[in-house]
N, C-alpha and C. Protein backbone atom coordinates (compact mmCIF):
# COMPACT_ATOMS: atom_id res chain seq x y z
N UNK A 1 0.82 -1.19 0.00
CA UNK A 1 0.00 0.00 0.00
C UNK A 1 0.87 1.26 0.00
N UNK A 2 2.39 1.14 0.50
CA UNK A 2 2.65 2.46 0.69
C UNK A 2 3.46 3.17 -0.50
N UNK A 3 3.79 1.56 -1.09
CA UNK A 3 4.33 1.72 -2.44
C UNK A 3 3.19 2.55 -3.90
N UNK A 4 2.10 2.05 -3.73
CA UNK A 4 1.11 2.93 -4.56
C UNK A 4 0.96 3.87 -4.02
N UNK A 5 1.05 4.95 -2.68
CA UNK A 5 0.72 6.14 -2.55
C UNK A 5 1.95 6.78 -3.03
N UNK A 6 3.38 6.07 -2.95
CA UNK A 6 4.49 6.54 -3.17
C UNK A 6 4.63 7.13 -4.81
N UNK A 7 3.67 5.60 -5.67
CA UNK A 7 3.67 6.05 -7.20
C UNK A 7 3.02 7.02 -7.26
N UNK A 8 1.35 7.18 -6.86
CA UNK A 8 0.72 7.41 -7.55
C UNK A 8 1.17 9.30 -6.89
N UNK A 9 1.90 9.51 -5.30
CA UNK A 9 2.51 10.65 -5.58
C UNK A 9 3.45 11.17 -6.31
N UNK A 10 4.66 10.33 -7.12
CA UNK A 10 5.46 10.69 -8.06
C UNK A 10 4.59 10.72 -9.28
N UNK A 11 3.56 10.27 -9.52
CA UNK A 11 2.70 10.66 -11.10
C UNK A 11 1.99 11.71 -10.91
N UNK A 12 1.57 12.06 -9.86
CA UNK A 12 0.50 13.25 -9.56
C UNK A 12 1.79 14.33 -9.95
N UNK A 13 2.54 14.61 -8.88
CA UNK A 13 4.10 15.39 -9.44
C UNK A 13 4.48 15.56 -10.63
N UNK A 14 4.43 14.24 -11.36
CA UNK A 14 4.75 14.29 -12.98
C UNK A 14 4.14 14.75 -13.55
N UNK A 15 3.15 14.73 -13.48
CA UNK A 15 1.84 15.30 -14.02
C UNK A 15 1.54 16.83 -13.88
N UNK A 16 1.81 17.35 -12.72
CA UNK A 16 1.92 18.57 -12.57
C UNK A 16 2.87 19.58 -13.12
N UNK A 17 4.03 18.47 -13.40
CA UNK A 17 4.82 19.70 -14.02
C UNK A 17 5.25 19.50 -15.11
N UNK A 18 4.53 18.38 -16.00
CA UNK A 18 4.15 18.83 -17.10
C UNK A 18 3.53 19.61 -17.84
N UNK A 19 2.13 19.44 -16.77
CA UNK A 19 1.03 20.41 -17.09
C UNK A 19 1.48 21.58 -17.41
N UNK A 20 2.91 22.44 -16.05
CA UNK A 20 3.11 23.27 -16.01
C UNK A 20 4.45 24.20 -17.06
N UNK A 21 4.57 23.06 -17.85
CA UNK A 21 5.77 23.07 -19.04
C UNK A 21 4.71 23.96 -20.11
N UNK A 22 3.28 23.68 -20.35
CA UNK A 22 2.78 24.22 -21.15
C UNK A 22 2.88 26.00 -20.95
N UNK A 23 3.20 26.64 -20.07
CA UNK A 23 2.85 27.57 -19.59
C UNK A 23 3.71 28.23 -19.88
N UNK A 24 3.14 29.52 -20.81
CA UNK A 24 4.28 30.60 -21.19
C UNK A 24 4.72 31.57 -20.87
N UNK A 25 3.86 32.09 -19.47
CA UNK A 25 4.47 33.11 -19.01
C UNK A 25 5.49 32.94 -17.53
N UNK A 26 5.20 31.91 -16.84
CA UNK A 26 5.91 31.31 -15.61
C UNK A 26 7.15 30.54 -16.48
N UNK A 27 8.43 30.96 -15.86
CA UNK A 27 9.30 29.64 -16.17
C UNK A 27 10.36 29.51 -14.99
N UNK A 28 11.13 28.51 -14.82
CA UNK A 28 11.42 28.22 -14.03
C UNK A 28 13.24 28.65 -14.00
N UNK A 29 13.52 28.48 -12.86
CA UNK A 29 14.38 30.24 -12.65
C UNK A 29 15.11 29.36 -11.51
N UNK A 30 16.94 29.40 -10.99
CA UNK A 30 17.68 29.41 -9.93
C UNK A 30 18.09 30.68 -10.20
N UNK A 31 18.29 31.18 -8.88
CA UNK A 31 19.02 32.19 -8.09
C UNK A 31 19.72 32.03 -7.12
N UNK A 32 20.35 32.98 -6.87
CA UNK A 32 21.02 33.30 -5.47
C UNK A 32 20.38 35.09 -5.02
N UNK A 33 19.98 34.56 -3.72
CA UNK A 33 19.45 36.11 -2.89
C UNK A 33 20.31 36.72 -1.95
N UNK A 34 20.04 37.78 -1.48
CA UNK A 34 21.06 38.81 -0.58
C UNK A 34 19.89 39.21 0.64
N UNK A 35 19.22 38.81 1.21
CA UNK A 35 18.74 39.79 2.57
C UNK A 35 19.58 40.70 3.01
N UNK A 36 18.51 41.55 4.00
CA UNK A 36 19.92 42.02 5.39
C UNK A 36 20.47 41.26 5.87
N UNK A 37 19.84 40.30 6.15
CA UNK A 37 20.66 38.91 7.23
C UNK A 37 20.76 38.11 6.93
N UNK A 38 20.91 37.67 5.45
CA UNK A 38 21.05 36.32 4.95
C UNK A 38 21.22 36.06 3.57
N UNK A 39 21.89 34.89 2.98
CA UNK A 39 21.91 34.78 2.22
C UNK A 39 21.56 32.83 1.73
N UNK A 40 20.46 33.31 0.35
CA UNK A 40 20.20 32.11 -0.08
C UNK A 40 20.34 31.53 -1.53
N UNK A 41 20.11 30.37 -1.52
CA UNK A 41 20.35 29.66 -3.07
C UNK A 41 18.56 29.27 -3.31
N UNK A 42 17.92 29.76 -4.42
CA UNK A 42 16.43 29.60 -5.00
C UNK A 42 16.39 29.04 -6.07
N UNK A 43 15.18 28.09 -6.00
CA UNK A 43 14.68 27.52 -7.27
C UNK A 43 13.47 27.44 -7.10
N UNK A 44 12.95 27.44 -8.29
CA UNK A 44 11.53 28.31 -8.58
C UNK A 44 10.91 27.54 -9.84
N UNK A 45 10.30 26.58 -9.87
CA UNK A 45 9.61 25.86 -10.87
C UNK A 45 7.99 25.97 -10.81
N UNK A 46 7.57 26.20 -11.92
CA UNK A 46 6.18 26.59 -12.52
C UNK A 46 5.20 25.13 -11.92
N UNK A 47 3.66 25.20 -11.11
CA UNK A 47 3.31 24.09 -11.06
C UNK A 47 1.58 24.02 -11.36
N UNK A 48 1.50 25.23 -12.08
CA UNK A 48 0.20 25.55 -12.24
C UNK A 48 0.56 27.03 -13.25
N UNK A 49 -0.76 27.04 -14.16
CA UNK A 49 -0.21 28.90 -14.91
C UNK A 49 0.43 29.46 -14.59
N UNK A 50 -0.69 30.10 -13.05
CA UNK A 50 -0.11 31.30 -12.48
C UNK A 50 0.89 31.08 -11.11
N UNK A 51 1.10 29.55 -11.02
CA UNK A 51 1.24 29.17 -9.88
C UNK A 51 2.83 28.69 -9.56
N UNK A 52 3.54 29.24 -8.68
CA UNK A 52 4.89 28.64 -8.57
C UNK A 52 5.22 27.96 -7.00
N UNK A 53 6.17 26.82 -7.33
CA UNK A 53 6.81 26.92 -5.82
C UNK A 53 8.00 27.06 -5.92
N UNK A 54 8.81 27.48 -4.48
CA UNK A 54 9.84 27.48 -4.41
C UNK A 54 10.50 27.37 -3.46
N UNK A 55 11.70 26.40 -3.88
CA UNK A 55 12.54 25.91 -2.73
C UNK A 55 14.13 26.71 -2.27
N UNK A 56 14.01 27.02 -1.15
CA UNK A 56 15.34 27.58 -0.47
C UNK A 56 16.12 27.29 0.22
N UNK A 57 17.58 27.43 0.18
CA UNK A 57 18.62 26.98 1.01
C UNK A 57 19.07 27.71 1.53
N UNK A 58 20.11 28.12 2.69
CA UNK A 58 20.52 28.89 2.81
C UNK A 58 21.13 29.66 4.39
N UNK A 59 21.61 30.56 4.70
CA UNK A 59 21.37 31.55 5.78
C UNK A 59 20.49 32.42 6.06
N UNK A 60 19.71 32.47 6.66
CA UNK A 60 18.55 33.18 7.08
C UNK A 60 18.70 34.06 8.19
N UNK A 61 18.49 35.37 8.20
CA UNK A 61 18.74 35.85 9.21
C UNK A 61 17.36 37.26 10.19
N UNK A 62 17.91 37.45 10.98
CA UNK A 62 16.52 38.27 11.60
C UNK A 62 16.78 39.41 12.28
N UNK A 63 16.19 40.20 12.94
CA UNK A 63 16.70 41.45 13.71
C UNK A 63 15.32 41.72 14.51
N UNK A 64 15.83 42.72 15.80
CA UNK A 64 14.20 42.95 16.41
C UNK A 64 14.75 43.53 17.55
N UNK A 65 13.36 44.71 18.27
CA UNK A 65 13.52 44.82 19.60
C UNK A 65 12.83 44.50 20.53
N UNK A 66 13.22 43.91 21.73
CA UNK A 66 12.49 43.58 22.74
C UNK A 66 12.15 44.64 23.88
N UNK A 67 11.35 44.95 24.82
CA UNK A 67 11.58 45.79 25.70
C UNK A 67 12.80 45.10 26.69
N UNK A 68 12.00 43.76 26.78
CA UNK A 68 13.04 43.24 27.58
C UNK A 68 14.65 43.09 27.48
N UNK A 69 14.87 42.70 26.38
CA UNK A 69 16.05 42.22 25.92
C UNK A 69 16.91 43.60 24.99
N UNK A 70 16.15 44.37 24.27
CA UNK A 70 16.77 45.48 23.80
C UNK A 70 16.99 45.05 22.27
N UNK A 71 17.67 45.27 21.36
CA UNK A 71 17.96 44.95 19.81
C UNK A 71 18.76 43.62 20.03
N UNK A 72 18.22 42.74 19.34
CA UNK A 72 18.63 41.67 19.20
C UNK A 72 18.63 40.93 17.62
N UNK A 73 19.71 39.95 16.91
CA UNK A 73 19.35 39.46 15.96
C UNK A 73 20.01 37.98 16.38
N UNK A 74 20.23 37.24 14.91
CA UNK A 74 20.52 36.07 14.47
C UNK A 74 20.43 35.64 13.24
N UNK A 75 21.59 35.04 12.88
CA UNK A 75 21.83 34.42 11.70
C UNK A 75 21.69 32.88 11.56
N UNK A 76 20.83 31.85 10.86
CA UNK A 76 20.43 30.59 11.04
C UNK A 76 21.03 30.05 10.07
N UNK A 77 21.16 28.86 9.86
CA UNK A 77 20.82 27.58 8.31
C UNK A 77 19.80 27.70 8.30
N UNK A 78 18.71 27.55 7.46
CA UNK A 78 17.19 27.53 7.18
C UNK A 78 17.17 26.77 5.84
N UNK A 79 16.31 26.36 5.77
CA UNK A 79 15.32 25.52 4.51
C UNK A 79 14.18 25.95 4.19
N UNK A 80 13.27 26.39 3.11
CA UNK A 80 12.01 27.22 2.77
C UNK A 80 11.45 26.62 1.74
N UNK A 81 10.14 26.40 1.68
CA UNK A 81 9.17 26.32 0.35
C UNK A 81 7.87 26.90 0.13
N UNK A 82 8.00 27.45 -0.77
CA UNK A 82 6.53 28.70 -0.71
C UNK A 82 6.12 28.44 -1.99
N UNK A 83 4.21 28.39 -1.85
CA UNK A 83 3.90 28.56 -3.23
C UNK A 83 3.65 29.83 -3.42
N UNK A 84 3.58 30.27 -4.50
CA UNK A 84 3.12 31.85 -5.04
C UNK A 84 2.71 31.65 -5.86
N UNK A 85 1.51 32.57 -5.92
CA UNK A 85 0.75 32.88 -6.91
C UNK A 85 0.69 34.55 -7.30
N UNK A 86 1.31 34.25 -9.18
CA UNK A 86 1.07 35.97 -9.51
C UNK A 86 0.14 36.27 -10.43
N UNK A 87 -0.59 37.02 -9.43
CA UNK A 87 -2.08 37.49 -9.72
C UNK A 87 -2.21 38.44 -10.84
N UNK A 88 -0.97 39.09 -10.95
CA UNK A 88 -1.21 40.02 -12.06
C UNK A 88 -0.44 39.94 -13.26
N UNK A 89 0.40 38.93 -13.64
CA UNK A 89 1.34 38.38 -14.54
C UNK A 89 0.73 38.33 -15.97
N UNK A 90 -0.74 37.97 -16.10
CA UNK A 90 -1.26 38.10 -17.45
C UNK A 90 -1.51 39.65 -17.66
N UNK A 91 -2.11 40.47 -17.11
CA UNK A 91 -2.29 41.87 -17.07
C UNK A 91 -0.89 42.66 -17.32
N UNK A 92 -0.03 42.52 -16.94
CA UNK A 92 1.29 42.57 -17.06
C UNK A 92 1.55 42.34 -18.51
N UNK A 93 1.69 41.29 -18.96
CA UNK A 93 1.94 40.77 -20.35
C UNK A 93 1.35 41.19 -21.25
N UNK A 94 -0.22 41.00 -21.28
CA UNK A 94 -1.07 42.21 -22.00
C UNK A 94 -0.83 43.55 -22.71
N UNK A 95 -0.32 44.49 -21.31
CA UNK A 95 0.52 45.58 -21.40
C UNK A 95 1.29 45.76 -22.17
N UNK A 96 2.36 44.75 -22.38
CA UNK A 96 3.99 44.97 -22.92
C UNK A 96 4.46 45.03 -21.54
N UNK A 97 4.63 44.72 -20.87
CA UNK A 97 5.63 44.90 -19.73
C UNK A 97 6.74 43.60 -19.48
N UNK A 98 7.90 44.20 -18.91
CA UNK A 98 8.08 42.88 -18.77
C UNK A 98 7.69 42.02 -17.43
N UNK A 99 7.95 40.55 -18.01
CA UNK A 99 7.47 39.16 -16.94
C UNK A 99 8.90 38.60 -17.04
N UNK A 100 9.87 38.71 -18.04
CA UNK A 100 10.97 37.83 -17.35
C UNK A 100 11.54 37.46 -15.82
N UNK A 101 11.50 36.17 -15.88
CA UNK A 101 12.23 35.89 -14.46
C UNK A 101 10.83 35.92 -13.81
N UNK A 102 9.40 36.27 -14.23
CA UNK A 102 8.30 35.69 -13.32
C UNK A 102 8.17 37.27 -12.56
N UNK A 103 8.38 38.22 -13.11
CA UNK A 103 8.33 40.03 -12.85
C UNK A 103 6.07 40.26 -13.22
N UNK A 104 6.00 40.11 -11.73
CA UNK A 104 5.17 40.44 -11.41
C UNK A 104 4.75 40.45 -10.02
N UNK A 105 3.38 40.96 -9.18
CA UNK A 105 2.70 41.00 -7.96
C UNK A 105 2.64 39.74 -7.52
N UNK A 106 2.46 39.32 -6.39
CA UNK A 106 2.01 37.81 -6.07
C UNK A 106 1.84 38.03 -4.71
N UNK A 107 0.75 36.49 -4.70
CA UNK A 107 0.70 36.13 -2.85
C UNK A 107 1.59 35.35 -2.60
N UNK A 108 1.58 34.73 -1.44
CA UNK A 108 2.35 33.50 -1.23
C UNK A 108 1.99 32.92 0.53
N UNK A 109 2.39 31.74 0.28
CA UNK A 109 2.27 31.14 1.80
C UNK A 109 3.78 30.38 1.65
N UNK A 110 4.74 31.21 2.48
CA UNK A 110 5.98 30.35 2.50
C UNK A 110 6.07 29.58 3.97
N UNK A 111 6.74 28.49 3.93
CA UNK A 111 7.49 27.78 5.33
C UNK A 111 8.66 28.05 5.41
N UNK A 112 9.03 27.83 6.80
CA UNK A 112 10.67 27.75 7.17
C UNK A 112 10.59 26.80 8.53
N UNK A 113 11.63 26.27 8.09
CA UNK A 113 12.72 25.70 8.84
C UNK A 113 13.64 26.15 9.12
N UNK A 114 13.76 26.80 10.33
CA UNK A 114 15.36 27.83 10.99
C UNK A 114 16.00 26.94 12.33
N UNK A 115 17.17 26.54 11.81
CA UNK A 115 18.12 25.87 12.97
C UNK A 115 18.95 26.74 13.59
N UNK A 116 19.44 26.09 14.74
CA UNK A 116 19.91 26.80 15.71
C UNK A 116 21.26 27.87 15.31
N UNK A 117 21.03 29.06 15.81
CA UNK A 117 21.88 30.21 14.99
C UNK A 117 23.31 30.07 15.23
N UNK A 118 24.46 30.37 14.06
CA UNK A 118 25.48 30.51 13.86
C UNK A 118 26.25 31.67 14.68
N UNK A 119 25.44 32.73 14.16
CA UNK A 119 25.76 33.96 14.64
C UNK A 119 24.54 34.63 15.41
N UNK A 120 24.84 35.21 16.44
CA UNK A 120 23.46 35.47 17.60
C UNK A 120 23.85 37.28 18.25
N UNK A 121 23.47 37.25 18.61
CA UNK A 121 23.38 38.52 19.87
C UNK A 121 21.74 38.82 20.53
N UNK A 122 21.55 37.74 22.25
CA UNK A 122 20.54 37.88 23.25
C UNK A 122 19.63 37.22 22.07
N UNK A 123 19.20 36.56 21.17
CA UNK A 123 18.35 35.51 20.86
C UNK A 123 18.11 34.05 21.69
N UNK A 124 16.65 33.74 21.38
CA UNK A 124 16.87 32.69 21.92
C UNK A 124 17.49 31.61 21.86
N UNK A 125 18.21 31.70 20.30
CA UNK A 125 19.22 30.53 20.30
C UNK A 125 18.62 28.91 19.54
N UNK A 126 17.34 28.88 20.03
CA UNK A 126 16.56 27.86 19.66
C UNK A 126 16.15 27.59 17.77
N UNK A 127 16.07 26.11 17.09
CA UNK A 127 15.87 26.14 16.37
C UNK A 127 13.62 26.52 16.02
N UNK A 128 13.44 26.66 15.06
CA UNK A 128 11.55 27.16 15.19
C UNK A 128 11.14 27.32 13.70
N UNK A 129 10.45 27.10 13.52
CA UNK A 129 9.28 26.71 12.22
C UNK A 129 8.91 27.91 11.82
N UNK A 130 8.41 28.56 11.02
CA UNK A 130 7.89 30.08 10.73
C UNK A 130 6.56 29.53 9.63
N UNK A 131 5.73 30.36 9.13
CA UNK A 131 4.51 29.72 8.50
C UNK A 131 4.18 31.36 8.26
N UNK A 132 3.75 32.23 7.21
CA UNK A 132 3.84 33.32 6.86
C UNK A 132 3.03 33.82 5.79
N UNK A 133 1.86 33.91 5.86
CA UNK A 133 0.99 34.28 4.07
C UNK A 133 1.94 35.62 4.03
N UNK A 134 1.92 36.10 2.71
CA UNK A 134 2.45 37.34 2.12
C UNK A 134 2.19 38.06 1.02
N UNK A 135 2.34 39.33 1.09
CA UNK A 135 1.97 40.05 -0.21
C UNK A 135 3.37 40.69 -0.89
N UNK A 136 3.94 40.77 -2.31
CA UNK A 136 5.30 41.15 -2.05
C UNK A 136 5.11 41.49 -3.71
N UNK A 137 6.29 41.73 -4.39
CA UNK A 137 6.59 42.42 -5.94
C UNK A 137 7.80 42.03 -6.13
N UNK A 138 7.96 41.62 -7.20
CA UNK A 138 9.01 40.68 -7.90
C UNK A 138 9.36 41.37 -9.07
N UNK A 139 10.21 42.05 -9.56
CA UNK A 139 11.18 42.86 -10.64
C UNK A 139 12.49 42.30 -11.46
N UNK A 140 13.01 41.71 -12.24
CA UNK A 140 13.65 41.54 -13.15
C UNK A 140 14.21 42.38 -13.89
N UNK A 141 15.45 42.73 -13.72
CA UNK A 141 16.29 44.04 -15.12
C UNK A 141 17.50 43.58 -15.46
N UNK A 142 17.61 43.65 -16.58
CA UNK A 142 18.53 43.63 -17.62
C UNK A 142 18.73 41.77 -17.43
N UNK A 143 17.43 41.15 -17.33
CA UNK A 143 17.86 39.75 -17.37
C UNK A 143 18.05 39.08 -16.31
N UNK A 144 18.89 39.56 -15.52
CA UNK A 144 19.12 38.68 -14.26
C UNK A 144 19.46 39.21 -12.97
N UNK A 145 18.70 40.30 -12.77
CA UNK A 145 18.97 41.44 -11.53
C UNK A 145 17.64 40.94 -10.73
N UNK A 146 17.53 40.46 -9.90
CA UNK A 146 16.17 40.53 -9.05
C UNK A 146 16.03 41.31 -7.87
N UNK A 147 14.64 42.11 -7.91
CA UNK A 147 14.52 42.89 -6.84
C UNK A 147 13.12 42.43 -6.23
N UNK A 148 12.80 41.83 -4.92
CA UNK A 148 11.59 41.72 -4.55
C UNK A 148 11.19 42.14 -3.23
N UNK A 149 10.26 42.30 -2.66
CA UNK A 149 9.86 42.99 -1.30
C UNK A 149 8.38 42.57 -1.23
N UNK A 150 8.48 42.50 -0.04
CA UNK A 150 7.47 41.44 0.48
C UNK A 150 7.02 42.17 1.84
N UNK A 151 5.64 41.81 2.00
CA UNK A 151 5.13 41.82 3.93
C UNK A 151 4.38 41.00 3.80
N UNK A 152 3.94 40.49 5.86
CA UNK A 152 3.27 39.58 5.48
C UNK A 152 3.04 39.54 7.25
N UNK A 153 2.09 38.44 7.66
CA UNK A 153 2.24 38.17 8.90
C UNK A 153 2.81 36.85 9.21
N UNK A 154 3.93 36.65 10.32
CA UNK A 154 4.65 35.23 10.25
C UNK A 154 3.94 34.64 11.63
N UNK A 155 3.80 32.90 11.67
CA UNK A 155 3.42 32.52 12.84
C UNK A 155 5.11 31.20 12.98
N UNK A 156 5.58 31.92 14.47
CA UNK A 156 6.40 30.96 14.60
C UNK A 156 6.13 30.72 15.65
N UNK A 157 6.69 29.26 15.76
CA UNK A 157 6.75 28.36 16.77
C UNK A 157 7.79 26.96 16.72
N UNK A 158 7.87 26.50 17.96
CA UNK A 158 9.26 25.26 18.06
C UNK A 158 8.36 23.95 18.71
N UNK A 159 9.53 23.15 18.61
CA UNK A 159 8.60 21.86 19.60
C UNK A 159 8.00 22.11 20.75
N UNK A 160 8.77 22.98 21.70
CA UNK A 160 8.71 23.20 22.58
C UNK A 160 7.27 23.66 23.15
N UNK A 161 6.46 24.15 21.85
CA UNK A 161 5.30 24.81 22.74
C UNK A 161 5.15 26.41 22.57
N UNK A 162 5.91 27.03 22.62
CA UNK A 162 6.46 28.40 22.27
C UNK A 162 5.85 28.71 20.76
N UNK A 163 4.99 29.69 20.62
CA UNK A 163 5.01 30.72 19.73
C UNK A 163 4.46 32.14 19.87
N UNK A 164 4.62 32.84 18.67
CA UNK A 164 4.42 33.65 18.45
C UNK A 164 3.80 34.50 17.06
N UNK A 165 3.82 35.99 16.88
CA UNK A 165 3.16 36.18 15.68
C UNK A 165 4.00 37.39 15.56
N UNK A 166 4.49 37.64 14.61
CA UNK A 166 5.38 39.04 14.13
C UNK A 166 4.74 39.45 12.84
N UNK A 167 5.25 40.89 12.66
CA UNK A 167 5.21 41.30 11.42
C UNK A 167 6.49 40.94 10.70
N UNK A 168 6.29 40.23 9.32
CA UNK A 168 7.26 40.16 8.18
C UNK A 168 7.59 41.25 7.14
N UNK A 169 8.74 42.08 6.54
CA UNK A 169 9.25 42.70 6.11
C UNK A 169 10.69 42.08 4.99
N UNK A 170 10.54 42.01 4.16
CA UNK A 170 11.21 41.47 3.60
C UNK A 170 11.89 42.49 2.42
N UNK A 171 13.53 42.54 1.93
CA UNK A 171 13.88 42.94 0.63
C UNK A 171 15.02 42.01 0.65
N UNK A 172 15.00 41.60 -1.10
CA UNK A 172 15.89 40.35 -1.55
C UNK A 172 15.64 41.07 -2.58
N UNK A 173 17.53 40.91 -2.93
CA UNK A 173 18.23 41.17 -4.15
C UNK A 173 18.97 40.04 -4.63
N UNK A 174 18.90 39.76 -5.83
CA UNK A 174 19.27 38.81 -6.31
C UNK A 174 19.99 38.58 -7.74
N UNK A 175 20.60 37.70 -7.99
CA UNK A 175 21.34 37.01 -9.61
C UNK A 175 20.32 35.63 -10.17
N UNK A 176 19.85 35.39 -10.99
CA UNK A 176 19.12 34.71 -11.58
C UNK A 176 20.09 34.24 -12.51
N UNK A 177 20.27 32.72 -12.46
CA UNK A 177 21.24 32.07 -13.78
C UNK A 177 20.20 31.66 -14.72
């Protein structure tokens, strides 16, 4: 039995991104990004029209103030996969504008996986899950310049029991091969 859920999930997969080969305005894109606090390696494959996911590697990093604790950040390993959807990518195209590199508006619901930090100052130190819908803008120039910015609300939490809810703020600059 676990062998047919195993196929029939690698055909559903196959299937999807075939489907998503037909699709001319999404294509599928590696990068490397720049945060303030981090840096990652992206890949970005089409799995629906308007629909992408994408997987991240990388250093992840954060900043914040506490009353208690005062300015504090951290730099992690992290792992990420978000789908996005860009809502305005045909309207865009319509236009004449450009869509290279997937240069348009979008939502998204990304995950993370953040392990225990490399580099710290008064963090908790602990590794924690993040879960984040978002609204953000995605830009492409001269081919392979990426500029995107994002907000959103994040819900994190660890095994432990512990969470919380922050505001997300995001700018990533990037190289697209």
């Amino acid at each position: 039995m676990k062998f047919k859920c195993f196929y029939f999930g690698l055909f559903f997969i196959a299937a999807l991104n075939l489907k998503a080969q037909d699709s001319l305005l999404l294509k599928k894109n590696h990068s490397v990004s720049m945060e303030v606090l981090g840096l990652t390696y992206n890949y970005e494959s089409p799995i629906a029209k308007r629909v992408t996911l994408i997987g991240r590697l990388g250093m992840q990093g954060g900043a914040g103030y506490s009353s208690s604790l005062g300015s504090y950040y951290a730099i992690s390993p992290a792992i990420s996969f978000e789908t996005r959807f860009y809502y305005n990518i045909l309207k865009r195209e319509s236009s004449g504008k450009n869509i290279k590199g997937n240069s348009a508006n979008f939502i998204s619901l990304s995950t993370w996986y953040v392990s225990n930090p490399v580099i710290e100052h008064k963090s908790s130190g602990a590794d924690f899950f993040a879960v984040t819908p978002q609204w953000g803008v995605r830009r492409v120039y001269w081919k392979h310049f990426m500029l995107e910015a994002g907000a959103g609300i994040s819900y994190f939490f660890n095994l432990e029991g512990d969470s919380k809810t922050n505001l997300m703020l995001n700018l990533r600059l990037g190289y697209m091969f």
